[in-house]
N, C-alpha and C. Protein backbone atom coordinates (compact mmCIF):
# COMPACT_ATOMS: atom_id res chain seq x y z
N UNK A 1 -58.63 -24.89 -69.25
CA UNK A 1 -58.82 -24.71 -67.81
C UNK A 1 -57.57 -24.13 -67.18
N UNK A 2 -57.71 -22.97 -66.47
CA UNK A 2 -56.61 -22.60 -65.70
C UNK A 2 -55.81 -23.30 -64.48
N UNK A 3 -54.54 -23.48 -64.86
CA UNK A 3 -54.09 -23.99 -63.66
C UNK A 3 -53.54 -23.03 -62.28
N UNK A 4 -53.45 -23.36 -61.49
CA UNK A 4 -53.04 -22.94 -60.16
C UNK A 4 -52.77 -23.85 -59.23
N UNK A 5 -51.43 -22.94 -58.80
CA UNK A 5 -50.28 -23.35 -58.27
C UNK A 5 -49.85 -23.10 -56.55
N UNK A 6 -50.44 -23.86 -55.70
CA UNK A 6 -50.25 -23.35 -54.52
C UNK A 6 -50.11 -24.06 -53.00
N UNK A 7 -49.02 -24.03 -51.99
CA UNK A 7 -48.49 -25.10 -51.41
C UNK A 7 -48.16 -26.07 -52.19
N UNK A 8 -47.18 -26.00 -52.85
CA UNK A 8 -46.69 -27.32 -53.55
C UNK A 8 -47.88 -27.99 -54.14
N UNK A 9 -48.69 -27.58 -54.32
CA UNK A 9 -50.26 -28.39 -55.25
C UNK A 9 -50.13 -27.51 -56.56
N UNK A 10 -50.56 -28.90 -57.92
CA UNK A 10 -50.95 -27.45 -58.86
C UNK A 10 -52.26 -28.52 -58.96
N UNK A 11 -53.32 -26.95 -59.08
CA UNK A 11 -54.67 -27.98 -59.84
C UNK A 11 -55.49 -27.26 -61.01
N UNK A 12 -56.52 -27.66 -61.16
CA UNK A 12 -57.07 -27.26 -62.26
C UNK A 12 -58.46 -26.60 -62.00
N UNK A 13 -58.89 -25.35 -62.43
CA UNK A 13 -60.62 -24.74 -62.44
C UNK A 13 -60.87 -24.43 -63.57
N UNK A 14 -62.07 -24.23 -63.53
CA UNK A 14 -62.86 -23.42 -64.60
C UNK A 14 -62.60 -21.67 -64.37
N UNK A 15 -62.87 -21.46 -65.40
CA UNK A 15 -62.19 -19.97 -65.68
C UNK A 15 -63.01 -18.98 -65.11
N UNK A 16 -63.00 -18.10 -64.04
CA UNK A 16 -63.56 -17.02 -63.33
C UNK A 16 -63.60 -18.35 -61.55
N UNK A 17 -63.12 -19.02 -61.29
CA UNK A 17 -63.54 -19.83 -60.38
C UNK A 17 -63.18 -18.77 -59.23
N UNK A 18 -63.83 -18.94 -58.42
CA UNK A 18 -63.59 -18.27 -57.05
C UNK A 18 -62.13 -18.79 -56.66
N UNK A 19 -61.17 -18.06 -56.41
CA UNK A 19 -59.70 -18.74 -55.69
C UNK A 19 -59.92 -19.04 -54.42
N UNK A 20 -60.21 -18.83 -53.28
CA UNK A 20 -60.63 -18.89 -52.16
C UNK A 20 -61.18 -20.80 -52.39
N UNK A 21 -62.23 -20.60 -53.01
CA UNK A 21 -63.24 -21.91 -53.17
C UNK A 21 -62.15 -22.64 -53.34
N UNK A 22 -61.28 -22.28 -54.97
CA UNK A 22 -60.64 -23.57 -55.04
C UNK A 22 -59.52 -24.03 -54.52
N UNK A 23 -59.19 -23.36 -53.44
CA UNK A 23 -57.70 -23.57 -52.56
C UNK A 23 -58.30 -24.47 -51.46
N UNK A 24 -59.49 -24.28 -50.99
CA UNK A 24 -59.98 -25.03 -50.19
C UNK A 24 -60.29 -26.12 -50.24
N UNK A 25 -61.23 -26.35 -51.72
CA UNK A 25 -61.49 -27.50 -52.00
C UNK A 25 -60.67 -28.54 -52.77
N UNK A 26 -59.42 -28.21 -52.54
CA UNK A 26 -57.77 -28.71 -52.97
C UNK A 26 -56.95 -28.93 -51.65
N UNK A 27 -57.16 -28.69 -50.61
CA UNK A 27 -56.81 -28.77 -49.05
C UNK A 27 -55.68 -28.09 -49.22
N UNK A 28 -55.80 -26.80 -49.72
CA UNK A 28 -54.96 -26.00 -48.88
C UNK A 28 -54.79 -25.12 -47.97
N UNK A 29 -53.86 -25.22 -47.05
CA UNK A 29 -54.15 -24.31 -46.20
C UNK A 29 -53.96 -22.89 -46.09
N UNK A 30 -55.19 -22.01 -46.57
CA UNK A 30 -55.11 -20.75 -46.91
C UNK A 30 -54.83 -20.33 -45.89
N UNK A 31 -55.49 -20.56 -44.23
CA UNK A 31 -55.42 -19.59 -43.41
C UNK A 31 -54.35 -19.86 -41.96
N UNK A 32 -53.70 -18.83 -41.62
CA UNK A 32 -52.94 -19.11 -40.89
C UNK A 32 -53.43 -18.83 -39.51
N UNK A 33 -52.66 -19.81 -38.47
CA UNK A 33 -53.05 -19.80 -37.15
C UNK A 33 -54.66 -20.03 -36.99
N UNK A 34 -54.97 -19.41 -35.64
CA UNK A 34 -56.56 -19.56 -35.43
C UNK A 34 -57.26 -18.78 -36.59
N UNK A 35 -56.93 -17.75 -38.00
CA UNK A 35 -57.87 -17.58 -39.00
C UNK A 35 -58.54 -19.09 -39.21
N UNK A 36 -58.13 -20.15 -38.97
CA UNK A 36 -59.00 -21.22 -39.67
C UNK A 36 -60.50 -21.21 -39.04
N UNK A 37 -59.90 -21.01 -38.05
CA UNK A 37 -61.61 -21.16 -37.03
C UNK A 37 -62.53 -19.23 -37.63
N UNK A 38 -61.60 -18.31 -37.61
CA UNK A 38 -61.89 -17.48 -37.31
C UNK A 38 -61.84 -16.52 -38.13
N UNK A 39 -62.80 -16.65 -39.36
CA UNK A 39 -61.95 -15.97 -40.77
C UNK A 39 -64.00 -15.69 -41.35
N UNK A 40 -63.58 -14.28 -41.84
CA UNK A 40 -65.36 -14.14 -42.34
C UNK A 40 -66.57 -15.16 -43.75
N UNK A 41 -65.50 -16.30 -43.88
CA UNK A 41 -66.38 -16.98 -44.78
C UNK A 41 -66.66 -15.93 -46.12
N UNK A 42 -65.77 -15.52 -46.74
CA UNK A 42 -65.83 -14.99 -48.11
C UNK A 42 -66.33 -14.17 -48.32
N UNK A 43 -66.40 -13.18 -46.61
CA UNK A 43 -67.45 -12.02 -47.02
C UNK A 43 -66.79 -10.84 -47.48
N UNK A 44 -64.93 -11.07 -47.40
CA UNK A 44 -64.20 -9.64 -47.43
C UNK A 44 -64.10 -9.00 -46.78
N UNK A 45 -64.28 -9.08 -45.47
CA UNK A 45 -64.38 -7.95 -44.37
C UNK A 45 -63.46 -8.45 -43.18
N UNK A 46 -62.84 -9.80 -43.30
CA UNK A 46 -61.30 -9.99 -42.63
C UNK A 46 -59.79 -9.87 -42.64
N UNK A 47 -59.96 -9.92 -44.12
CA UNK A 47 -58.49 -9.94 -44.54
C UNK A 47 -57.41 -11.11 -44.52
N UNK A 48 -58.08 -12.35 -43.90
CA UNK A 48 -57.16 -13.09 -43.37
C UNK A 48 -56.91 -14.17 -44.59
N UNK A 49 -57.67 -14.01 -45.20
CA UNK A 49 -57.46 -14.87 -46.62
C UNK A 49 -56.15 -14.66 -47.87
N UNK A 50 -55.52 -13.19 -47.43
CA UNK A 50 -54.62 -12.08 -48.58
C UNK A 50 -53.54 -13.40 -48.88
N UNK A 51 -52.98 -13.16 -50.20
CA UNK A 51 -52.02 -13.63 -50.57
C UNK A 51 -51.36 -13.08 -51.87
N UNK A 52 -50.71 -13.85 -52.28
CA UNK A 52 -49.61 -12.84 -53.56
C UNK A 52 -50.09 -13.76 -54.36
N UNK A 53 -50.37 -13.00 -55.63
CA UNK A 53 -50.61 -14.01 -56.95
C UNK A 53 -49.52 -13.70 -57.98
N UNK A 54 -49.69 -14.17 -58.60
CA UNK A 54 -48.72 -13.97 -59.85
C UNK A 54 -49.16 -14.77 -61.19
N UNK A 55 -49.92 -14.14 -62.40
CA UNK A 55 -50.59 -14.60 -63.29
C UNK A 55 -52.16 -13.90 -63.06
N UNK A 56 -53.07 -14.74 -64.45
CA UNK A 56 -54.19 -13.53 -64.37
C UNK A 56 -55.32 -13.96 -63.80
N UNK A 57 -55.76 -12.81 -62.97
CA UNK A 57 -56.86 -12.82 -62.12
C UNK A 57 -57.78 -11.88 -62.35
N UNK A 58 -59.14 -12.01 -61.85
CA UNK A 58 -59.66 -10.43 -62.28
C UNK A 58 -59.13 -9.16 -61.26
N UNK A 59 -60.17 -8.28 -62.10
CA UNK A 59 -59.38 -6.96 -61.16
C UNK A 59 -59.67 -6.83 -60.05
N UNK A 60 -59.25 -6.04 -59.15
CA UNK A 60 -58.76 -5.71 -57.83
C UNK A 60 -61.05 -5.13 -57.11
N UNK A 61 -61.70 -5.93 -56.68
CA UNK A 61 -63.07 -5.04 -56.70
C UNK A 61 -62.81 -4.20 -55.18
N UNK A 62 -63.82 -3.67 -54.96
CA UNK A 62 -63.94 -2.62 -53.89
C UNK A 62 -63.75 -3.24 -52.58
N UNK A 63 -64.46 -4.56 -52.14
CA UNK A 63 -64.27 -5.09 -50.82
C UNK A 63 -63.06 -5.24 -50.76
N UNK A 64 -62.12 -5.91 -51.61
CA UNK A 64 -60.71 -6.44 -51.36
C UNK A 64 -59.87 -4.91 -51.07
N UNK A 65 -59.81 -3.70 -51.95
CA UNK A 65 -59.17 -3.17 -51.64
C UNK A 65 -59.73 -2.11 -50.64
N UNK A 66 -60.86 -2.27 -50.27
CA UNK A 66 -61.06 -1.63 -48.77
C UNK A 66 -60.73 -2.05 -47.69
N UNK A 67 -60.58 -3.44 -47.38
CA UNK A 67 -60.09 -4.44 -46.65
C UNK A 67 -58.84 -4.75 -45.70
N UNK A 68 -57.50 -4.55 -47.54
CA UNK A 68 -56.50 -4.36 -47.45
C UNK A 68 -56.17 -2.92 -47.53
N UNK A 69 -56.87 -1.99 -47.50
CA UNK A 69 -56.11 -0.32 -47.08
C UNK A 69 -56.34 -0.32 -45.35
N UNK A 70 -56.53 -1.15 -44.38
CA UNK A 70 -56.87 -1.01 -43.17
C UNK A 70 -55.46 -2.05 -42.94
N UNK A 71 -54.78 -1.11 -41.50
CA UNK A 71 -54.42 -1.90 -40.86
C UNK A 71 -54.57 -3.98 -40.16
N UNK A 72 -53.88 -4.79 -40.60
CA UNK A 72 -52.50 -5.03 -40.47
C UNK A 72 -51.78 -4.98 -41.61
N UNK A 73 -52.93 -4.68 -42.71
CA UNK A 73 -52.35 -4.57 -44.16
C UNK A 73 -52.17 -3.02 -44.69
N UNK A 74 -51.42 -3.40 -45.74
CA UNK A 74 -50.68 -2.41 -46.74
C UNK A 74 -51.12 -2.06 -47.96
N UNK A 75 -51.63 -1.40 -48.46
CA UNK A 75 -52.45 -1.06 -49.31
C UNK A 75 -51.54 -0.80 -51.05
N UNK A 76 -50.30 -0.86 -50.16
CA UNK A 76 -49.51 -0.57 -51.41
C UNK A 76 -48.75 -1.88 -51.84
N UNK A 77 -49.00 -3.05 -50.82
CA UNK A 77 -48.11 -4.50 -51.11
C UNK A 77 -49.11 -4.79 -51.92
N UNK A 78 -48.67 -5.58 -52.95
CA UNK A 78 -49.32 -6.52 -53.85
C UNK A 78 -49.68 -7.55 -53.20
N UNK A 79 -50.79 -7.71 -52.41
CA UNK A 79 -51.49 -8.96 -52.02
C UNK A 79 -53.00 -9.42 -52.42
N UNK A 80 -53.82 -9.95 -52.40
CA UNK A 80 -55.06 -9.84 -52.77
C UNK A 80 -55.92 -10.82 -51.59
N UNK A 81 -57.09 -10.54 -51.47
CA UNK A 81 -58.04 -11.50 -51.05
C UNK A 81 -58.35 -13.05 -51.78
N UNK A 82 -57.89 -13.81 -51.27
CA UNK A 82 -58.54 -14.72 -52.46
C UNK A 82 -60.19 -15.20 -52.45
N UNK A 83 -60.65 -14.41 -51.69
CA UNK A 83 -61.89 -14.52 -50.93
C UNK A 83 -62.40 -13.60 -52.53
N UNK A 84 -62.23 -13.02 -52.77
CA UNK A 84 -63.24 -11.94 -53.64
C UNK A 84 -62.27 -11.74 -55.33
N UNK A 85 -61.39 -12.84 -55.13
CA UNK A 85 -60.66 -13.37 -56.10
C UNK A 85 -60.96 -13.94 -57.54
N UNK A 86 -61.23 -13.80 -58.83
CA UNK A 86 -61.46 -14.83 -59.51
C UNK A 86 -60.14 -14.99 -60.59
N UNK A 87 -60.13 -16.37 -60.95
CA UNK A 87 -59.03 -17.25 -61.59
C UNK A 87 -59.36 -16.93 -62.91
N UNK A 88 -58.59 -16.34 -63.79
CA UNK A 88 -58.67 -15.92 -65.00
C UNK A 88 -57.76 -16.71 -66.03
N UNK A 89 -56.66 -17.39 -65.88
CA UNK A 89 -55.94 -18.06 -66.45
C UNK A 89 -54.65 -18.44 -65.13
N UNK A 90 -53.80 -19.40 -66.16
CA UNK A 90 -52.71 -19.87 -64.85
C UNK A 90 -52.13 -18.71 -63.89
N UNK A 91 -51.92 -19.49 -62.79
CA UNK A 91 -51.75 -18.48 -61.69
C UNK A 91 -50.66 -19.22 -60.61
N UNK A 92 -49.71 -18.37 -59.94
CA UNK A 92 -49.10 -19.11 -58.68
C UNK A 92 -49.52 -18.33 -57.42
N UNK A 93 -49.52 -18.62 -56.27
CA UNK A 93 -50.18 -18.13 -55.34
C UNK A 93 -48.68 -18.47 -54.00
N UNK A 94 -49.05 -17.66 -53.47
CA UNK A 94 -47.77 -17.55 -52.43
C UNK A 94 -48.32 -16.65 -51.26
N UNK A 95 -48.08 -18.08 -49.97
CA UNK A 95 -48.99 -17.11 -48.49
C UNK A 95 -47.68 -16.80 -47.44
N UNK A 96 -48.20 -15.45 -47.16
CA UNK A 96 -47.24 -15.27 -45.98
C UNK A 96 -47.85 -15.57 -44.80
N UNK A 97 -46.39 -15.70 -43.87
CA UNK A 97 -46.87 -15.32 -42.53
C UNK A 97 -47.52 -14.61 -42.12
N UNK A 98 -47.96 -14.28 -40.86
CA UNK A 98 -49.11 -13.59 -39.77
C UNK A 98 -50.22 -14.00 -39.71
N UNK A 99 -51.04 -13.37 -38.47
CA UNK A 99 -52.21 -13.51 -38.36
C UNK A 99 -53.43 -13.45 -40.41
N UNK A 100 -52.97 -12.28 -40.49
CA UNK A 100 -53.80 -12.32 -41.53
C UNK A 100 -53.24 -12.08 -43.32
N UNK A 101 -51.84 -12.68 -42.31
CA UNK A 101 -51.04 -13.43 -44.46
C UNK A 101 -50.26 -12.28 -44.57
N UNK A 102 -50.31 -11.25 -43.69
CA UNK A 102 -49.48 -10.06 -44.09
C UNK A 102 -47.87 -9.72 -43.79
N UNK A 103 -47.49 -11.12 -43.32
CA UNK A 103 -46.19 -10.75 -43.42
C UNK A 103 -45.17 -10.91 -44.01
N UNK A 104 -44.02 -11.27 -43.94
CA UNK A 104 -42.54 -10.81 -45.04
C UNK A 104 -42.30 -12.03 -45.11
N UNK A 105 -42.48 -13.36 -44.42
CA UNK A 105 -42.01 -14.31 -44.64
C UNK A 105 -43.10 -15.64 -45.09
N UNK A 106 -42.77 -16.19 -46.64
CA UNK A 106 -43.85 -17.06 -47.06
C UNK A 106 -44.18 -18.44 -46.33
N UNK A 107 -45.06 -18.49 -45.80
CA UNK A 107 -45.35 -20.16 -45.49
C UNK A 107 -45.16 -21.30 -46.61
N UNK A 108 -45.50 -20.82 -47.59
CA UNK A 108 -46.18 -21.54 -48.59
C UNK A 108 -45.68 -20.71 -49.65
């Protein structure tokens, strides 16, 4: 089972698990500011979910990187959706600041 590592939590999924799902259902807090109230429920079409991974995930699909090529994001930072995310083996996860995770300084 892959582990993942995020806000000071490490836990454990099954392999392809949605990241999104399992950050949540681990109480972490993926989303910053009012995204909690105000975030598209895993459809990919907010962005407010992005974060930095490090370790293996699957590949990059079309919603995530259509998502993140739109303004407030950067298409060229290494961030991902964890919304359209899956957990492939151990992983660390690291959220920035802003409205929608896109900025220079990590919360988490």
């Amino acid at each position: 089972m892959p582990t993942v590592t995020a806000q000071g939590k490490t836990m454990q999924c099954k392999a392809g698990a949605n990241l999104r799902q399992v950050l949540l259902a681990n109480g972490v807090d993926l989303y910053n500011s009012q995204a909690k109230v105000i975030n598209c429920r895993s459809l990919g079409t907010c962005g407010t979910c992005a974060v930095a991974i490090e370790g293996e995930v699957s590949a990059t699909n079309w919603k995530d990187k259509a998502r993140r090529s739109l303004p407030p994001h950067d298409p060229a930072r290494d961030l991902r959706l964890a919304c359209q995310t899956r957990v492939l083996g151990d992983i660390a996860v690291t959220k920035y600041d802003g409205f929608w995770g896109q900025g220079q300084t990590p919360v988490w």
